[in-house]
C-alpha atoms as a PDB file:
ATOM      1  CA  UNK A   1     -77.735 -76.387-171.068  1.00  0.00           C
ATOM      2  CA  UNK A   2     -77.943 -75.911-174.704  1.00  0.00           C
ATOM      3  CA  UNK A   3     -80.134 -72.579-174.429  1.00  0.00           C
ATOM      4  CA  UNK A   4     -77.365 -71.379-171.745  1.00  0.00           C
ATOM      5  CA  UNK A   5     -74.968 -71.634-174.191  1.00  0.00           C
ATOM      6  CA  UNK A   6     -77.392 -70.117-176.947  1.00  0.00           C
ATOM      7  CA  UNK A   7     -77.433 -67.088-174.749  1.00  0.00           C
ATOM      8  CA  UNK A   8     -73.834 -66.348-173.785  1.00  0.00           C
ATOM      9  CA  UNK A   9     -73.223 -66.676-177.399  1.00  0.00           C
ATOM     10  CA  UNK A  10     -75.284 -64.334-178.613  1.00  0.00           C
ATOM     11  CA  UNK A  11     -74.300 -62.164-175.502  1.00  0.00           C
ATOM     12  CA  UNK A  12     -70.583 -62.632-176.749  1.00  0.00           C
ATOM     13  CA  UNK A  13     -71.365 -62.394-180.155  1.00  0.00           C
ATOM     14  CA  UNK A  14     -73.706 -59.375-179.928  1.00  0.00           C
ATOM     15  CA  UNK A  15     -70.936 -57.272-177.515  1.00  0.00           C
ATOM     16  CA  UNK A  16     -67.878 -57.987-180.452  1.00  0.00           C
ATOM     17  CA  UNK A  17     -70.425 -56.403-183.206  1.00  0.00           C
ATOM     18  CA  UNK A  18     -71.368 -53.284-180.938  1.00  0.00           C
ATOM     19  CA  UNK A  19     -67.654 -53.024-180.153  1.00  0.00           C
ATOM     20  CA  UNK A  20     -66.667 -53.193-183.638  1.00  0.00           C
ATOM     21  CA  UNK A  21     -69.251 -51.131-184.926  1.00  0.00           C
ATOM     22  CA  UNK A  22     -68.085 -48.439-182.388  1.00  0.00           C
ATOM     23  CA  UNK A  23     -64.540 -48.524-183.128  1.00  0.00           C
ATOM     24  CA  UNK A  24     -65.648 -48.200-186.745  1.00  0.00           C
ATOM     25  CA  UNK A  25     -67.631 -44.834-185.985  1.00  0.00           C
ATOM     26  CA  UNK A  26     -65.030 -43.095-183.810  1.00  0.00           C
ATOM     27  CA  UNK A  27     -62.178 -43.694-186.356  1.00  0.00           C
ATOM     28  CA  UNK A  28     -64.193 -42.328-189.628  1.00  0.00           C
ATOM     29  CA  UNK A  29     -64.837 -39.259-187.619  1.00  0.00           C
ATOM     30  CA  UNK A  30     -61.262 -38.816-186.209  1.00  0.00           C
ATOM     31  CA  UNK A  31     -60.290 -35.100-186.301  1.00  0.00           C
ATOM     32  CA  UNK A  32     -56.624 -34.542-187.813  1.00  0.00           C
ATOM     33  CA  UNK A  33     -54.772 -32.037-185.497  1.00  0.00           C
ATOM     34  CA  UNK A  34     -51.021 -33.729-185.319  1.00  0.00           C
ATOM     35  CA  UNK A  35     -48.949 -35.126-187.756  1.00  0.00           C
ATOM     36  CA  UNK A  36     -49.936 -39.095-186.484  1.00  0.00           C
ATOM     37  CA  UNK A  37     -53.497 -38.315-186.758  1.00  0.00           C
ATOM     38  CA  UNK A  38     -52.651 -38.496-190.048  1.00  0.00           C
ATOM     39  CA  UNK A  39     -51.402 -42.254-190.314  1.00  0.00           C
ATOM     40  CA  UNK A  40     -53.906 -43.227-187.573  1.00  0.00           C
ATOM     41  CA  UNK A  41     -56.662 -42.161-189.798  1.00  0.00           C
ATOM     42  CA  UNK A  42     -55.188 -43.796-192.551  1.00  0.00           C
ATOM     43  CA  UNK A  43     -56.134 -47.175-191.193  1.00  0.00           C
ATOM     44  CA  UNK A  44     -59.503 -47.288-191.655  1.00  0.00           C
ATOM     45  CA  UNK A  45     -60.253 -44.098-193.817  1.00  0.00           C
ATOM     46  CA  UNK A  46     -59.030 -41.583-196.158  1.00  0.00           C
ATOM     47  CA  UNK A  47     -57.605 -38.299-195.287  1.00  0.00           C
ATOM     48  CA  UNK A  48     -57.862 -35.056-197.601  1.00  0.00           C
ATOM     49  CA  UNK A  49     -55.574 -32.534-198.260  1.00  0.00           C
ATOM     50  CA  UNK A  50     -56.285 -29.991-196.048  1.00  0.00           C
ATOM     51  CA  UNK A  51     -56.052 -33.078-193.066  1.00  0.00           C
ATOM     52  CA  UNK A  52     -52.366 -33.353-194.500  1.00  0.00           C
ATOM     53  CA  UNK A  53     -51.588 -29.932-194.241  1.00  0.00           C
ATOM     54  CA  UNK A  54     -52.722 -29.642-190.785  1.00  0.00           C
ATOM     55  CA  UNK A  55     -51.135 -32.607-189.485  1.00  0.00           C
ATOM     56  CA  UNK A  56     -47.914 -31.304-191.352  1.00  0.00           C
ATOM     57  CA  UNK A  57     -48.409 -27.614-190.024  1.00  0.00           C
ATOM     58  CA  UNK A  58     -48.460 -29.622-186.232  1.00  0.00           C
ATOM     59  CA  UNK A  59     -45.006 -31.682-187.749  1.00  0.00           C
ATOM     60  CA  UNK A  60     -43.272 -28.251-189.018  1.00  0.00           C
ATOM     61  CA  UNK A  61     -44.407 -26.101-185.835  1.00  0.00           C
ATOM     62  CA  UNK A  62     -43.130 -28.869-183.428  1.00  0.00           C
ATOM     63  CA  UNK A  63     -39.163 -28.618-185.537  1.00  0.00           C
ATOM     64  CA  UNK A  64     -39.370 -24.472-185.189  1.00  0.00           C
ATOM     65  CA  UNK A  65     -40.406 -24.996-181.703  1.00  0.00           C
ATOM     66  CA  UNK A  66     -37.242 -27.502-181.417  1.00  0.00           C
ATOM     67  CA  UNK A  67     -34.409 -24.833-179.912  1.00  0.00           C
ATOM     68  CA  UNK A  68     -31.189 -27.290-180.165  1.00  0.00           C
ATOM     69  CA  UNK A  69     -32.457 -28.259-183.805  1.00  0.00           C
ATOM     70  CA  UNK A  70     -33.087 -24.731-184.603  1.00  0.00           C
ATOM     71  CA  UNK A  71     -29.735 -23.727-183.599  1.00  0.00           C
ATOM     72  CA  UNK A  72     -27.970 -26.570-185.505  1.00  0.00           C
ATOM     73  CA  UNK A  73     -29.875 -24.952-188.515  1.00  0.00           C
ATOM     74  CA  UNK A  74     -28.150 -21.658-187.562  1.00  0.00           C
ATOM     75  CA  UNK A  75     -31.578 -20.457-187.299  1.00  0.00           C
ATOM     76  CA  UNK A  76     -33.533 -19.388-184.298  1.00  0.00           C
ATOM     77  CA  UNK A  77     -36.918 -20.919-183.276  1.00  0.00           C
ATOM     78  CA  UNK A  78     -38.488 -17.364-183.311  1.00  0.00           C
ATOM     79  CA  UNK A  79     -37.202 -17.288-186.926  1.00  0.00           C
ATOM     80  CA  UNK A  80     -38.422 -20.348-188.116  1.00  0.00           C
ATOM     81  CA  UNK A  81     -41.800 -19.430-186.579  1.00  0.00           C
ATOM     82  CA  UNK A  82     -42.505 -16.378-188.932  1.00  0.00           C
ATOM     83  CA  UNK A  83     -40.656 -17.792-192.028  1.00  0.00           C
ATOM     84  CA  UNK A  84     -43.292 -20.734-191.226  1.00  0.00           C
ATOM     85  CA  UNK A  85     -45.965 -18.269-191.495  1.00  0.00           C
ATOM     86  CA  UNK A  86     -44.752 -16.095-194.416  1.00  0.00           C
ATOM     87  CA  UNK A  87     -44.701 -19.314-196.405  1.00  0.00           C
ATOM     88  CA  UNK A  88     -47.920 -21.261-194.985  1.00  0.00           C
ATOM     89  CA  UNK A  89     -50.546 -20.015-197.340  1.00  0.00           C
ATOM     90  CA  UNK A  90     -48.140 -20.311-200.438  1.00  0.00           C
ATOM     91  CA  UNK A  91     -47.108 -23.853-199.823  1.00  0.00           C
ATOM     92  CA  UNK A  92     -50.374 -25.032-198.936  1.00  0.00           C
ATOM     93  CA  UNK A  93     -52.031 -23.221-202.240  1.00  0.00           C
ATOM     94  CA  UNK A  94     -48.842 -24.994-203.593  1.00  0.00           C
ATOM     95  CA  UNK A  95     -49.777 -28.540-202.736  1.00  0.00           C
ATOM     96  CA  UNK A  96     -53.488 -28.101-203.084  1.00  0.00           C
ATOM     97  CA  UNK A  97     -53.328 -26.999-206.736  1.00  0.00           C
ATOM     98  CA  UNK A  98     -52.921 -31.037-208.063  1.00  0.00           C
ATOM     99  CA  UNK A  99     -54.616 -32.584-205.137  1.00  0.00           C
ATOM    100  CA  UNK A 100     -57.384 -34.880-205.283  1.00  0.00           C
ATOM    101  CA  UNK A 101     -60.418 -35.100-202.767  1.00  0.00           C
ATOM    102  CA  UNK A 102     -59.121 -38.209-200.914  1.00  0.00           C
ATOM    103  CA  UNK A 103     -56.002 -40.296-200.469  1.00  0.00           C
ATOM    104  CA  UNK A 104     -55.791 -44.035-199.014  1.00  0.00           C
ATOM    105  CA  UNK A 105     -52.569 -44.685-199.748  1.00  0.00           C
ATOM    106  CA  UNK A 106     -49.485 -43.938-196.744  1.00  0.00           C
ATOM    107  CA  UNK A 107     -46.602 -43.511-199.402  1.00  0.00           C
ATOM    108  CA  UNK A 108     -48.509 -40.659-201.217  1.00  0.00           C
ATOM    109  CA  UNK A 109     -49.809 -39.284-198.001  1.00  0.00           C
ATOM    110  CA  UNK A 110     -45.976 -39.527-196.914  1.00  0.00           C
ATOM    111  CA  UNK A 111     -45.080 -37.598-199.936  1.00  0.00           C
ATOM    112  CA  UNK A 112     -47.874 -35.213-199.631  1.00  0.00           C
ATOM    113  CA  UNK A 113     -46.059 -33.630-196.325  1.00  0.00           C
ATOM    114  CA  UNK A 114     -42.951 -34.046-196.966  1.00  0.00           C
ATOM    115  CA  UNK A 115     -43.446 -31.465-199.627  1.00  0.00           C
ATOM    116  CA  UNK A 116     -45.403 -29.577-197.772  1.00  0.00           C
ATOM    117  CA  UNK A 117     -42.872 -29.542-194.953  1.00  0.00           C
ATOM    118  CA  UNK A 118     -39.711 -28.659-197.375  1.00  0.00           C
ATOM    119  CA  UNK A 119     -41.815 -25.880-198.831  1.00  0.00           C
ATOM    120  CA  UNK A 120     -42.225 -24.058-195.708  1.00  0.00           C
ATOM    121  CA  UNK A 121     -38.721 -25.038-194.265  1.00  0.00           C
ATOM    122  CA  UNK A 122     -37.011 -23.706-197.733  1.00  0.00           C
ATOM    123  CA  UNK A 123     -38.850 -20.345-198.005  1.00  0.00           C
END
């Protein structure tokens, strides 16, 4: 009875590591494409700038895409679409010009876009 128990403990024990071990993998190697990738990275790695800036590229494309927001804007999406890419390369060069390698923290990461996102909704 007692090596029974030995067993499916170990079993049990042995199946939580692997699991956890595997989580851990597929998370550090998570590919940023959309703006949550972002925050979903965040939680159990860092994130560099140019993951930022393409997860607020996929935040800024999705608003020009957006026709009744557009149009409350007084702005058309096919407008907002090439002002978008007139102004990518200069805000990006913008907000890579002080960045660091890595960030871990959400509210600079927040900030981080939000700049990014202004930049190329204000040019």
């Amino acid at each position: 009875m007692k090596t029974v128990f030995t067993v499916i403990l170990s079993i049990i024990l042995i199946g939580y590591y692997l699991t956890a071990k595997a989580s851990h993998f597929s998370s550090k190697n998570t590919e940023v494409n959309t703006y949550s990738d972002i925050y979903f990275k965040l939680e159990t790695s860092s994130v560099n700038i140019n993951e930022i800036i393409a997860g607020a590229t996929d935040f800024a494309l999705t608003m020009c895409a957006d026709k009744a927001y557009q149009e409350a804007l007084g702005n058309t999406v096919v407008s907002c679409n090439s002002q978008f890419e007139e102004s990518k390369n200069v805000c990006s060069k913008h907000i890579m010009k002080n960045a660091k390698q890595r960030y871990t923290d959400k509210a600079t990461v927040t900030l981080l876009t939000e700049r990014f996102i202004k930049c190329v909704s204000a040019a």
